[in-house]
N, C-alpha and C. Protein backbone atom coordinates (compact mmCIF):
# COMPACT_ATOMS: atom_id res chain seq x y z
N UNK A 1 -22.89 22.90 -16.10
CA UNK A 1 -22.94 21.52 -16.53
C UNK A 1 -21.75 20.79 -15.92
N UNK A 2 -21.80 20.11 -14.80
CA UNK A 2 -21.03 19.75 -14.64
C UNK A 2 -21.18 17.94 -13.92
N UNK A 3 -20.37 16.81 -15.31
CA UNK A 3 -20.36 15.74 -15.33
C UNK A 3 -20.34 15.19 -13.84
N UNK A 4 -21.37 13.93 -13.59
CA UNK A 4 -21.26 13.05 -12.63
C UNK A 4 -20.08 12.40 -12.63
N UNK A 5 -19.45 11.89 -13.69
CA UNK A 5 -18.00 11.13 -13.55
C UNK A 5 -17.09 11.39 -14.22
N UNK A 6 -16.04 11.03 -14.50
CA UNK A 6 -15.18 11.53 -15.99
C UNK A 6 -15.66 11.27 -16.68
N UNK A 7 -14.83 12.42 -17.56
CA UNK A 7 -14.93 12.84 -19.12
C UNK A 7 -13.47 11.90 -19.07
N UNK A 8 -13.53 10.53 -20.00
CA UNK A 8 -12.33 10.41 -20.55
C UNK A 8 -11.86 10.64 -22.32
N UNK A 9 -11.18 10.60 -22.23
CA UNK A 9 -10.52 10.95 -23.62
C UNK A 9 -9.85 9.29 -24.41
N UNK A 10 -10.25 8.81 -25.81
CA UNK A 10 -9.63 7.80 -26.01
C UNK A 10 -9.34 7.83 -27.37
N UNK A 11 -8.13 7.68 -27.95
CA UNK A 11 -7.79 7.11 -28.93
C UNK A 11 -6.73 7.71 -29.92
N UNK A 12 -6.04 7.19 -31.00
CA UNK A 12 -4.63 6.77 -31.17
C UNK A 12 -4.18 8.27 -30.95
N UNK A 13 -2.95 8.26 -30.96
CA UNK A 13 -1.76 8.89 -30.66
C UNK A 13 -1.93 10.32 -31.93
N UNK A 14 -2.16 11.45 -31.63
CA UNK A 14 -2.47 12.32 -32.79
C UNK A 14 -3.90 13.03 -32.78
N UNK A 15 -4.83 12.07 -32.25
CA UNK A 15 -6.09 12.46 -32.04
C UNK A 15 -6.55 13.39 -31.79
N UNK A 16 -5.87 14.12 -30.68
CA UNK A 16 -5.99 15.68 -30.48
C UNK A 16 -6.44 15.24 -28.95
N UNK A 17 -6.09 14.52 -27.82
CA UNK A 17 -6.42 14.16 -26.70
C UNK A 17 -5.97 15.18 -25.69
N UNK A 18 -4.20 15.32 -25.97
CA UNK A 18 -3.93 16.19 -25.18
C UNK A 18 -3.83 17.59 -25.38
N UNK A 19 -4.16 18.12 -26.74
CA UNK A 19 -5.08 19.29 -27.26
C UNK A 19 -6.41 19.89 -26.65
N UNK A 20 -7.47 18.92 -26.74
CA UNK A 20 -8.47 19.09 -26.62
C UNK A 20 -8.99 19.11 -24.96
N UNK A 21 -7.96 17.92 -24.23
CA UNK A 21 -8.49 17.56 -23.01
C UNK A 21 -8.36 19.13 -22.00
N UNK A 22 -6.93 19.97 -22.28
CA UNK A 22 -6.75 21.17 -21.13
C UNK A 22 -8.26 21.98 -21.57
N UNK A 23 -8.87 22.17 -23.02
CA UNK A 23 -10.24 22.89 -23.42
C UNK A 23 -11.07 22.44 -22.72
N UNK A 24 -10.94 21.02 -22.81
CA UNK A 24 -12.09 20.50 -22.39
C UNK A 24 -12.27 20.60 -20.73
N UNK A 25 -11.36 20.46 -19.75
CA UNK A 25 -11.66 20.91 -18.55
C UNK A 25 -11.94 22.01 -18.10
N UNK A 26 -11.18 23.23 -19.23
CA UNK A 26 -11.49 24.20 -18.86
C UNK A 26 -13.01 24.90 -18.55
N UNK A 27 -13.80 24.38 -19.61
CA UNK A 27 -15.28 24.56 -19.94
C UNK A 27 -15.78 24.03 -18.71
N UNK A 28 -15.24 22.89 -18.39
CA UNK A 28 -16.42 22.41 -17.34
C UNK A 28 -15.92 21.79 -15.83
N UNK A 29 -14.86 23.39 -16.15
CA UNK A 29 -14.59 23.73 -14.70
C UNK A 29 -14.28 22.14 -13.80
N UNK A 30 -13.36 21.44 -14.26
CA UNK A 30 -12.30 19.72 -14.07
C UNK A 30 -11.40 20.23 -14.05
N UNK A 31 -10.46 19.17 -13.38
CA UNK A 31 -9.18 18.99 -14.05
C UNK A 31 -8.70 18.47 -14.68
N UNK A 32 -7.84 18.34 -15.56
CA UNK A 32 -7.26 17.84 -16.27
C UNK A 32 -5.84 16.91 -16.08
N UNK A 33 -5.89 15.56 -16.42
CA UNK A 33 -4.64 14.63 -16.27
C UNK A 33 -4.48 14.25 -17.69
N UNK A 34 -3.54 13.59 -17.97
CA UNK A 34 -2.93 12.99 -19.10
C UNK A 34 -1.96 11.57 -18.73
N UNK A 35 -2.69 10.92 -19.05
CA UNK A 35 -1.94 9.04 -18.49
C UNK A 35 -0.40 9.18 -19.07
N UNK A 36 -0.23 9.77 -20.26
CA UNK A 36 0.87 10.00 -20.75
C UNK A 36 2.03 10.49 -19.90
N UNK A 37 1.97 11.45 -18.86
CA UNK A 37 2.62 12.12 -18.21
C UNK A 37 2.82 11.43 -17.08
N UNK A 38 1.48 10.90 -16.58
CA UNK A 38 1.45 10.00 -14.79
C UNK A 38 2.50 8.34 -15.02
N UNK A 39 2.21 8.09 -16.50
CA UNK A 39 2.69 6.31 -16.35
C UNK A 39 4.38 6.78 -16.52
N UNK A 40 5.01 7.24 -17.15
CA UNK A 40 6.42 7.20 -17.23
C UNK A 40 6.88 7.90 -15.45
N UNK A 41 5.84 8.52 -15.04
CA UNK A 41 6.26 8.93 -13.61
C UNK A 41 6.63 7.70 -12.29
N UNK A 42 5.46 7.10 -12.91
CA UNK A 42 5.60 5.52 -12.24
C UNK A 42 6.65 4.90 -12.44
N UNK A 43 7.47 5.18 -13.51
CA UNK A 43 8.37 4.20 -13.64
C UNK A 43 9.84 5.04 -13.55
N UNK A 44 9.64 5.92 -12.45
CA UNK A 44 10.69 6.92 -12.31
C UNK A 44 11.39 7.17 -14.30
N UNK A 45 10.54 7.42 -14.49
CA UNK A 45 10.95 7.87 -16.41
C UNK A 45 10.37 9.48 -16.47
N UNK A 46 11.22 10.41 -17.40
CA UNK A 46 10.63 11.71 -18.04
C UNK A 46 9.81 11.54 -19.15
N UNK A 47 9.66 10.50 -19.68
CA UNK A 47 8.90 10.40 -21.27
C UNK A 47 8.64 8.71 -21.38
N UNK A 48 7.82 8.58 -22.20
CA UNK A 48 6.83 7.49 -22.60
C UNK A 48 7.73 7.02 -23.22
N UNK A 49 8.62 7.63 -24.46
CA UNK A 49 9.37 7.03 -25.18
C UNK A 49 10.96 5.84 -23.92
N UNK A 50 11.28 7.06 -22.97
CA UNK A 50 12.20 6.43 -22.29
C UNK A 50 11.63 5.68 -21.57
N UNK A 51 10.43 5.40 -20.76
CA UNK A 51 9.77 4.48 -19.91
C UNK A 51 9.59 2.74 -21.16
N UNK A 52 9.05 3.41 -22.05
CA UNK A 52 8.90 2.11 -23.39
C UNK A 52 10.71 1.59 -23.73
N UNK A 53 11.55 2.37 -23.78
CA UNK A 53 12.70 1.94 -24.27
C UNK A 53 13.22 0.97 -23.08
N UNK A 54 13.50 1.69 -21.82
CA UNK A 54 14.39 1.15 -20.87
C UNK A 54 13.36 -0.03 -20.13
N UNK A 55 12.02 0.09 -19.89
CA UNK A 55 11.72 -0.55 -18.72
C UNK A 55 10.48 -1.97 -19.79
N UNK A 56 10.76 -1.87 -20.51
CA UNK A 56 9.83 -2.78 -21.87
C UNK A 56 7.85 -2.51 -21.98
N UNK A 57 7.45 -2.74 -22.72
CA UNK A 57 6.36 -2.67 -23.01
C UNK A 57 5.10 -3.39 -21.56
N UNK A 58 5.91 -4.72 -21.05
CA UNK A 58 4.93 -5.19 -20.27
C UNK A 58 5.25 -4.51 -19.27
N UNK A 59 6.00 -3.99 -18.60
CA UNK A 59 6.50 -2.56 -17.22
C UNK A 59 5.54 -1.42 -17.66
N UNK A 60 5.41 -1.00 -18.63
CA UNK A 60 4.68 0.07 -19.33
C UNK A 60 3.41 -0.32 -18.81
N UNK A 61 2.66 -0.92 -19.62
CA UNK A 61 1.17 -1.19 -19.53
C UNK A 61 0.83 -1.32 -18.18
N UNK A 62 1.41 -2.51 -17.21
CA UNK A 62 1.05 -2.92 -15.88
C UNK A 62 1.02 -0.81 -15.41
N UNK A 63 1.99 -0.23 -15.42
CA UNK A 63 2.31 0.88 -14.81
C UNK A 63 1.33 2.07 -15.22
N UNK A 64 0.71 1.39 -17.00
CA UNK A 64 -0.13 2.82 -17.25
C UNK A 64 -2.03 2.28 -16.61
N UNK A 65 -2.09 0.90 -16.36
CA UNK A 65 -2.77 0.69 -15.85
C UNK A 65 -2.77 0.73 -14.06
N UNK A 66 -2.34 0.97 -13.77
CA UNK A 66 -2.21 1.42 -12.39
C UNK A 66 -2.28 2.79 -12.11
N UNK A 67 -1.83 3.72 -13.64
CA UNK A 67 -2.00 4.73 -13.49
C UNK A 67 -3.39 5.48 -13.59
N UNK A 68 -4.08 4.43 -14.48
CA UNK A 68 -5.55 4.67 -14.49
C UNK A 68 -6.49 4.18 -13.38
N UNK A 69 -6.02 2.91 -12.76
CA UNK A 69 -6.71 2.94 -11.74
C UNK A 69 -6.70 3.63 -10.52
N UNK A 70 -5.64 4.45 -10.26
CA UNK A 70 -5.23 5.98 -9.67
C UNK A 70 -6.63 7.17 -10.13
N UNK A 71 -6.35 7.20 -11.02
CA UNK A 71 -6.76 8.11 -11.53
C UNK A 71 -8.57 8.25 -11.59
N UNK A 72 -9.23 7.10 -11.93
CA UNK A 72 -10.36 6.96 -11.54
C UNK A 72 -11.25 6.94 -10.05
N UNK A 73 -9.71 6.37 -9.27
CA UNK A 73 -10.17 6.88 -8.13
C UNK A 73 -10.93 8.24 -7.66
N UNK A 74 -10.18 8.83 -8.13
CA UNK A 74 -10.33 10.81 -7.84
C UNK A 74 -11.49 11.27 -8.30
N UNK A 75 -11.92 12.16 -7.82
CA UNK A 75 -12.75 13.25 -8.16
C UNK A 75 -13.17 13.25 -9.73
N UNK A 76 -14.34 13.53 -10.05
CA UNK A 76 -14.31 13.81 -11.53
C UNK A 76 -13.42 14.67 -12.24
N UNK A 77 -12.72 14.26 -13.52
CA UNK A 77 -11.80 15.44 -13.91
C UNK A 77 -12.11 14.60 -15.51
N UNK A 78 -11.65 15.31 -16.55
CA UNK A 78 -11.04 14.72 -18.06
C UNK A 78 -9.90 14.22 -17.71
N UNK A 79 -9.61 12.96 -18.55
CA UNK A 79 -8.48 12.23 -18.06
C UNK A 79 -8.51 11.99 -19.87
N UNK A 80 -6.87 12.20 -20.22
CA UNK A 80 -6.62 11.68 -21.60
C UNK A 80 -5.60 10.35 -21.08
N UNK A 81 -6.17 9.19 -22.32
CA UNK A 81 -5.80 8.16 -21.52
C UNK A 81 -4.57 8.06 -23.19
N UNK A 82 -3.39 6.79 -22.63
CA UNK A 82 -2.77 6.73 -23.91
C UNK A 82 -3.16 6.05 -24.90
N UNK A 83 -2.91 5.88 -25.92
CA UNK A 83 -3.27 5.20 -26.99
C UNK A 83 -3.51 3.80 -26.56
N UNK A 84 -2.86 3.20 -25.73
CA UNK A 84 -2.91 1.70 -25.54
C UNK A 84 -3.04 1.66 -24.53
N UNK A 85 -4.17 2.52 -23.55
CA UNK A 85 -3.98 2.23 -22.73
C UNK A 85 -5.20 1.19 -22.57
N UNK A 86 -6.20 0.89 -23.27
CA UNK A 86 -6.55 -0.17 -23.21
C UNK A 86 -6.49 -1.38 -23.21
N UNK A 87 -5.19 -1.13 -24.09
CA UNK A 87 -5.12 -2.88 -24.20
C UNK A 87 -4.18 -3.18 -22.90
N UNK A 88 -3.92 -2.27 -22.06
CA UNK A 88 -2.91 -2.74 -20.84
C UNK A 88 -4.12 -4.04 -20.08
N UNK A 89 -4.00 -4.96 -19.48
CA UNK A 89 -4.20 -5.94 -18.68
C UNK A 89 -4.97 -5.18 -17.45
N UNK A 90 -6.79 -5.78 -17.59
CA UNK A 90 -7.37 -5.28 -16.86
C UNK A 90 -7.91 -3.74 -17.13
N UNK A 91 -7.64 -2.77 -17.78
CA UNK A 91 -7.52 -1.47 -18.34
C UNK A 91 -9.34 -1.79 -18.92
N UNK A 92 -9.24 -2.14 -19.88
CA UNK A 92 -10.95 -2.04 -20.43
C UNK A 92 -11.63 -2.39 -19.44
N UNK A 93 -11.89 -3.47 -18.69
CA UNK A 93 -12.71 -4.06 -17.32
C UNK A 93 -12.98 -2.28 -16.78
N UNK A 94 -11.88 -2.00 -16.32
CA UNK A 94 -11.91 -0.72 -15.52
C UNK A 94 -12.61 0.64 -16.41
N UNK A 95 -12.39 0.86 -17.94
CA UNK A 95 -13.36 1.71 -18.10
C UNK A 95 -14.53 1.59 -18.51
N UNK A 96 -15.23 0.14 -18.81
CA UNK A 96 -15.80 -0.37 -18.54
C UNK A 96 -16.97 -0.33 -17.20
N UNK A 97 -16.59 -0.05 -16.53
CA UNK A 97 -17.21 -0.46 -14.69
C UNK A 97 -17.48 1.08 -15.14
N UNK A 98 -16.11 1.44 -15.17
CA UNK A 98 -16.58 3.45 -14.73
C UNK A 98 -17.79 3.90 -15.49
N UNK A 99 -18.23 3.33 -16.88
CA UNK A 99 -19.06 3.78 -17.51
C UNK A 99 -20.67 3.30 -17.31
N UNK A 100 -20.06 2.05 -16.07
CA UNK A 100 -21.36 1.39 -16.06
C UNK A 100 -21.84 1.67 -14.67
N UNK A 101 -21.11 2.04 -13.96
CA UNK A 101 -21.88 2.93 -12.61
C UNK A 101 -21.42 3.85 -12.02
N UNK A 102 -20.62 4.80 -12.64
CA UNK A 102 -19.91 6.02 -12.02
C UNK A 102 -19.87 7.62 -12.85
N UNK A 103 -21.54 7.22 -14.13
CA UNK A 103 -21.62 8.46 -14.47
C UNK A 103 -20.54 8.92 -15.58
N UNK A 104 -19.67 8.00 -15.57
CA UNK A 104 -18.48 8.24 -16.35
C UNK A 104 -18.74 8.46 -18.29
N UNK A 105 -17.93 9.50 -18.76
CA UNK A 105 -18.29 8.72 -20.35
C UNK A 105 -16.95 8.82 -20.81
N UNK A 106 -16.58 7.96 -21.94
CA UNK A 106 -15.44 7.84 -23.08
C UNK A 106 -15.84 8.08 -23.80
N UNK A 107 -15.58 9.46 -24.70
CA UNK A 107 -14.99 10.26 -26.19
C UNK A 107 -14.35 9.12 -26.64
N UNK A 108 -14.65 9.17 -27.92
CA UNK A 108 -13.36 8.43 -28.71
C UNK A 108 -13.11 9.45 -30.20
N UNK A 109 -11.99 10.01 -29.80
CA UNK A 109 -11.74 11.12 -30.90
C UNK A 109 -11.34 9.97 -32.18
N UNK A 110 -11.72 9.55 -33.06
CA UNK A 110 -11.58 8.97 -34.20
C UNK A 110 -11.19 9.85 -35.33
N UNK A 111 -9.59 9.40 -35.95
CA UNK A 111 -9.33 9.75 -37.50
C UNK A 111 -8.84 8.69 -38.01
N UNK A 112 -9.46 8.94 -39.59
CA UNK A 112 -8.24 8.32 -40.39
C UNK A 112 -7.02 7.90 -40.45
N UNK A 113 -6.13 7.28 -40.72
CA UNK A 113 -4.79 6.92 -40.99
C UNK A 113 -3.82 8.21 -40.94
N UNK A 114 -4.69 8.71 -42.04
CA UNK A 114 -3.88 9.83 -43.15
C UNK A 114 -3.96 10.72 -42.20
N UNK A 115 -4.71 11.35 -41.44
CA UNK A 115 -4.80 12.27 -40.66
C UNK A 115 -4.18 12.34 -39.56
N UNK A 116 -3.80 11.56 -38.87
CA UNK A 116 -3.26 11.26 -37.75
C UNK A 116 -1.62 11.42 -38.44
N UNK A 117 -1.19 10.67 -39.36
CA UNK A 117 0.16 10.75 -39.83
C UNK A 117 0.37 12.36 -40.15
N UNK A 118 -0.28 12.78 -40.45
CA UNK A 118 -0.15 14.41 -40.77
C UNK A 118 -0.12 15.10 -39.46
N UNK A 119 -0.80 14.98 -38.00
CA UNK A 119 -0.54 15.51 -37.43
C UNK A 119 0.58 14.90 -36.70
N UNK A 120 1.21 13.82 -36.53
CA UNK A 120 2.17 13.67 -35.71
C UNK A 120 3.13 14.28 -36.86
N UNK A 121 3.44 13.97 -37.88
CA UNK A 121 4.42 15.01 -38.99
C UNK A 121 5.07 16.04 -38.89
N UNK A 122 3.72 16.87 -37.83
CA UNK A 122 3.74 18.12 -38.04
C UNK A 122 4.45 18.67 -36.37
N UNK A 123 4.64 17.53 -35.46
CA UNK A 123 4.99 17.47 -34.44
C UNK A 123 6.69 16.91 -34.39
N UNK A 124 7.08 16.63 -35.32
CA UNK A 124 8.32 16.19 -35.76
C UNK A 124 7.90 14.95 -35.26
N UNK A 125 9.18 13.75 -35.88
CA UNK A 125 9.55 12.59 -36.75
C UNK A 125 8.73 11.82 -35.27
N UNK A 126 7.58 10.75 -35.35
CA UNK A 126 6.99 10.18 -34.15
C UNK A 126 6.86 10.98 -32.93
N UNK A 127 6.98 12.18 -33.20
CA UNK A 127 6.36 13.20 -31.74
C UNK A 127 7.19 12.61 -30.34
N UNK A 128 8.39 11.87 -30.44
CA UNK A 128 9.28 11.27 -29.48
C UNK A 128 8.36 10.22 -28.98
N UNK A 129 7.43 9.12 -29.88
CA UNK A 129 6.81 8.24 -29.88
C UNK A 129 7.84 6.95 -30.20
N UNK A 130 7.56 6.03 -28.94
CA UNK A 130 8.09 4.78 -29.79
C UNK A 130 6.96 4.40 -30.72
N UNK A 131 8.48 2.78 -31.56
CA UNK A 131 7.26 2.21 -32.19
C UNK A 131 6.71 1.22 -31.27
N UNK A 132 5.30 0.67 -31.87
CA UNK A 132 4.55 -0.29 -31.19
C UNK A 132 4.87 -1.42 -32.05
N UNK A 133 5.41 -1.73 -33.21
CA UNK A 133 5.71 -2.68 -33.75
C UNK A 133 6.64 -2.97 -34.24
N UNK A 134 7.58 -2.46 -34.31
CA UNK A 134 8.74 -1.90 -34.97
C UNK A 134 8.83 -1.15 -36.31
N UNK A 135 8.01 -0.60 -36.74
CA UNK A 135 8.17 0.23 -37.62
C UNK A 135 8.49 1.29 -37.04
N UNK A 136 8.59 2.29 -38.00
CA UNK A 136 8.95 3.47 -37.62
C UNK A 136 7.09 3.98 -37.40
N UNK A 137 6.89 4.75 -36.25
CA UNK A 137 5.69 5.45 -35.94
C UNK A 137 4.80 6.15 -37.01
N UNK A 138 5.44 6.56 -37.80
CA UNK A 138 4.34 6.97 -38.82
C UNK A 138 4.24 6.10 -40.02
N UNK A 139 4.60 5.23 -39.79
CA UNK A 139 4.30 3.89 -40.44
C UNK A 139 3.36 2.93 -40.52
N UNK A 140 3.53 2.72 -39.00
CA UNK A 140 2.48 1.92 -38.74
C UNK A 140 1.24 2.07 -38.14
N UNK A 141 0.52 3.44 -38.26
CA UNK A 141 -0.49 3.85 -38.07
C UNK A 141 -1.79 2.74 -38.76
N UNK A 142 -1.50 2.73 -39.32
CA UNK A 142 -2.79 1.72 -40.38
C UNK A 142 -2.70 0.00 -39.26
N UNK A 143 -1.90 -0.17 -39.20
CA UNK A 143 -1.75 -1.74 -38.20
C UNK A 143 -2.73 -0.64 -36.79
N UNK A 144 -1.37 -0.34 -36.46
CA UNK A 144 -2.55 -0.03 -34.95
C UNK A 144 -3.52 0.38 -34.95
N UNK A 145 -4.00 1.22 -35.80
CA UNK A 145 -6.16 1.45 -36.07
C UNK A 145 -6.88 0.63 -35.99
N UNK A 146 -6.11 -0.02 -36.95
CA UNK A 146 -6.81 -1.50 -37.77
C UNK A 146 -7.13 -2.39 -36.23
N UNK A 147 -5.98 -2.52 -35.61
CA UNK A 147 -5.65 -3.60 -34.41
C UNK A 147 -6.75 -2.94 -33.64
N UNK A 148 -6.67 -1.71 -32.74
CA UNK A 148 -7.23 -0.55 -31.92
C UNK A 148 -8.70 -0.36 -31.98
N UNK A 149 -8.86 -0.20 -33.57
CA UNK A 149 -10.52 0.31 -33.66
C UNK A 149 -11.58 -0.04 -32.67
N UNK A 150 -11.50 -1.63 -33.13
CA UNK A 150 -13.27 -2.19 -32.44
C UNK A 150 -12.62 -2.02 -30.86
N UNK A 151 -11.83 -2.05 -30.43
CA UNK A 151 -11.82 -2.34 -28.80
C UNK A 151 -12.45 -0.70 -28.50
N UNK A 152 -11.20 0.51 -29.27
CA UNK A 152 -12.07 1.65 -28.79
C UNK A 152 -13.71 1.86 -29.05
N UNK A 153 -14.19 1.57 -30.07
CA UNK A 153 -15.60 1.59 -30.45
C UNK A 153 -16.28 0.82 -29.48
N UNK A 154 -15.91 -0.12 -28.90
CA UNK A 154 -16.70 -0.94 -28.08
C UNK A 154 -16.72 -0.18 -26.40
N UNK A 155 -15.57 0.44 -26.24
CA UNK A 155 -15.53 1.20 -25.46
C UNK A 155 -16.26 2.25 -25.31
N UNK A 156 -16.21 3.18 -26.00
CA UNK A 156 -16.95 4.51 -26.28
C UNK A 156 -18.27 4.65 -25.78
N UNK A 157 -18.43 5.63 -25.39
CA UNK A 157 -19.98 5.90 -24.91
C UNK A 157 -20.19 7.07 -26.10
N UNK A 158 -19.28 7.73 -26.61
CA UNK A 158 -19.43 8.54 -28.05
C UNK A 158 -18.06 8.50 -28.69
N UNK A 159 -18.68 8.81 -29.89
CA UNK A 159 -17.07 8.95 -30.81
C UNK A 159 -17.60 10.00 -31.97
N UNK A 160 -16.54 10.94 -31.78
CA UNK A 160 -16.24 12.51 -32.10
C UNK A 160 -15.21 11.66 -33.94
N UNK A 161 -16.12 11.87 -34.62
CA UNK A 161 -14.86 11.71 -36.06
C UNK A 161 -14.41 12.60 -36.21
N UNK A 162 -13.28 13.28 -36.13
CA UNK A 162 -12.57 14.40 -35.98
C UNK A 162 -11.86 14.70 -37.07
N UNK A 163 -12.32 13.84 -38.85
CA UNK A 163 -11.61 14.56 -39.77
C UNK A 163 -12.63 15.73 -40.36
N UNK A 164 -11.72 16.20 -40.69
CA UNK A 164 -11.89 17.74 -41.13
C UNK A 164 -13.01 18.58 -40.19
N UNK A 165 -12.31 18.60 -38.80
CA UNK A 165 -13.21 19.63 -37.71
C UNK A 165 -12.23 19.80 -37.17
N UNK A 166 -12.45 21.31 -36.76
CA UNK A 166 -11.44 22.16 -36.21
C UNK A 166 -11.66 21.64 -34.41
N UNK A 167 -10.30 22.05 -34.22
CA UNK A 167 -10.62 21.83 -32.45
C UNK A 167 -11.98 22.69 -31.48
N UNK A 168 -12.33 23.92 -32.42
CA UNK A 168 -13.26 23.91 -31.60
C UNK A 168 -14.39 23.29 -31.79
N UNK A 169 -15.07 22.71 -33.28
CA UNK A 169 -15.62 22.14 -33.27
C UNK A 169 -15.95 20.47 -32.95
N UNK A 170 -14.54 20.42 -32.47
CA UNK A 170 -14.61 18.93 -32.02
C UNK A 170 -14.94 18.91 -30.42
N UNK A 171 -14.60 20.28 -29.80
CA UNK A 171 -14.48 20.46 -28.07
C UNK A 171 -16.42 20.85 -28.18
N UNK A 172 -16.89 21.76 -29.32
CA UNK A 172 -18.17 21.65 -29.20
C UNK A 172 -19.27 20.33 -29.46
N UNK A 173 -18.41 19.91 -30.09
CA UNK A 173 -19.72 18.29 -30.17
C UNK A 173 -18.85 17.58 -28.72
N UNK A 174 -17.95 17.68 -28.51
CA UNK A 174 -17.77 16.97 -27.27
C UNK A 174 -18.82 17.62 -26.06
N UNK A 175 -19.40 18.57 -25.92
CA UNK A 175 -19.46 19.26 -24.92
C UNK A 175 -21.10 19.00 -25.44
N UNK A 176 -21.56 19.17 -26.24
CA UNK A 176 -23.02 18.53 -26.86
C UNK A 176 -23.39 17.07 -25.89
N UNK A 177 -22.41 16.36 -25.94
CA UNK A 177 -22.46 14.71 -25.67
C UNK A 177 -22.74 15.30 -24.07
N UNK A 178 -21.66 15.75 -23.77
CA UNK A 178 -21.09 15.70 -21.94
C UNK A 178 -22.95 16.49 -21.38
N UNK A 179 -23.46 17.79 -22.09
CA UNK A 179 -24.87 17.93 -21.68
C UNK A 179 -25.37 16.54 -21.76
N UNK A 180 -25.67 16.40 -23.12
CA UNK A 180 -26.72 15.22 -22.87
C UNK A 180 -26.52 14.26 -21.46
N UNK A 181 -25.08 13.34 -21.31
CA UNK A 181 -25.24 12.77 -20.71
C UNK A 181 -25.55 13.09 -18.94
N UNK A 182 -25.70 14.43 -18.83
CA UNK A 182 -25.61 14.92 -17.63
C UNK A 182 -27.10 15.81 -16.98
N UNK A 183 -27.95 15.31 -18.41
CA UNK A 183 -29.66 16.08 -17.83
C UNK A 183 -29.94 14.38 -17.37
């Protein structure tokens, strides 16, 4: 089984994106990227948190959107995109197009509030996450859902609700979708 376009990965920070995404290529024989890793590279940065601190939010986005339009270029692979990386400028247009003539699909791993705060928790204090609003990161989970939701839903070609399913059962309904869309 192997997808006509990417497999992307979407949604908030905790989701299980960059969990799920190395499974998920593995199965179907991709590779695997993580926007998380490529956009602070762009901005000669080691981490998201130092790329967000030193170079500001609008350096960020322009940079994680460039990093996606990199990235779509290439070969089919799973690509976990960041939490915001939609709302970067131009970013939806682009997964958008991919889904509308390049075979492409967007997962949208969807949890709760509560769930997501439990797993970054468990990753220590914001997982070296800035904030997006100034709260402290496990704070303001409920704003950014709230804000986040409909754009990812509108995005999505599926969405995986991922409370109370184990990773493999979330990599198996992912992999349910990726057949379908590929007979």
């Amino acid at each position: 089984m192997k997808p006509a376009g990417h497999i992307i990965l979407l949604g908030l920070r905790g989701s299980g994106k960059t969990t799920l995404g190395p499974q998920l290529a593995k199965r179907l024989s991709l590779p695997f990227t993580d926007l998380d890793t490529i956009t602070p590279q762009l901005l000669n940065r080691p981490t998201v948190a130092e790329a967000w601190q030193l170079d500001g939010e609008p350096a960020f986005r322009r940079a994680e959107a460039q990093a996606l339009s990199d990235c779509l270029l290439r070969a089919p692979l799973v690509l976990a995109l960041g939490g915001g990386t939609p709302t970067a400028l131009g970013a939806s247009d682009l997964l958008r197009e991919q889904t509308a003539t390049s075979g492409s699909i967007i997962i949208y791993l969807r949890a709760p509030a509560d769930v997501l705060r439990t797993r970054l928790q468990t990753t220590g204090p914001g997982a070296n996450r800035p904030s997006l609003t100034g709260a402290n990161p496990l704070n303001e989970i409920e704003q950014v859902l709230a804000a986040r939701d409909p754009l990812y839903r509108d995005l999505a070609t599926y969405i995986i609700e991922i409370t109370n399913k184990s990773p493999d059962q979330c990599l198996n309904e992912i992999l349910q979708h990726v057949s379908r869309s590929t007979t």
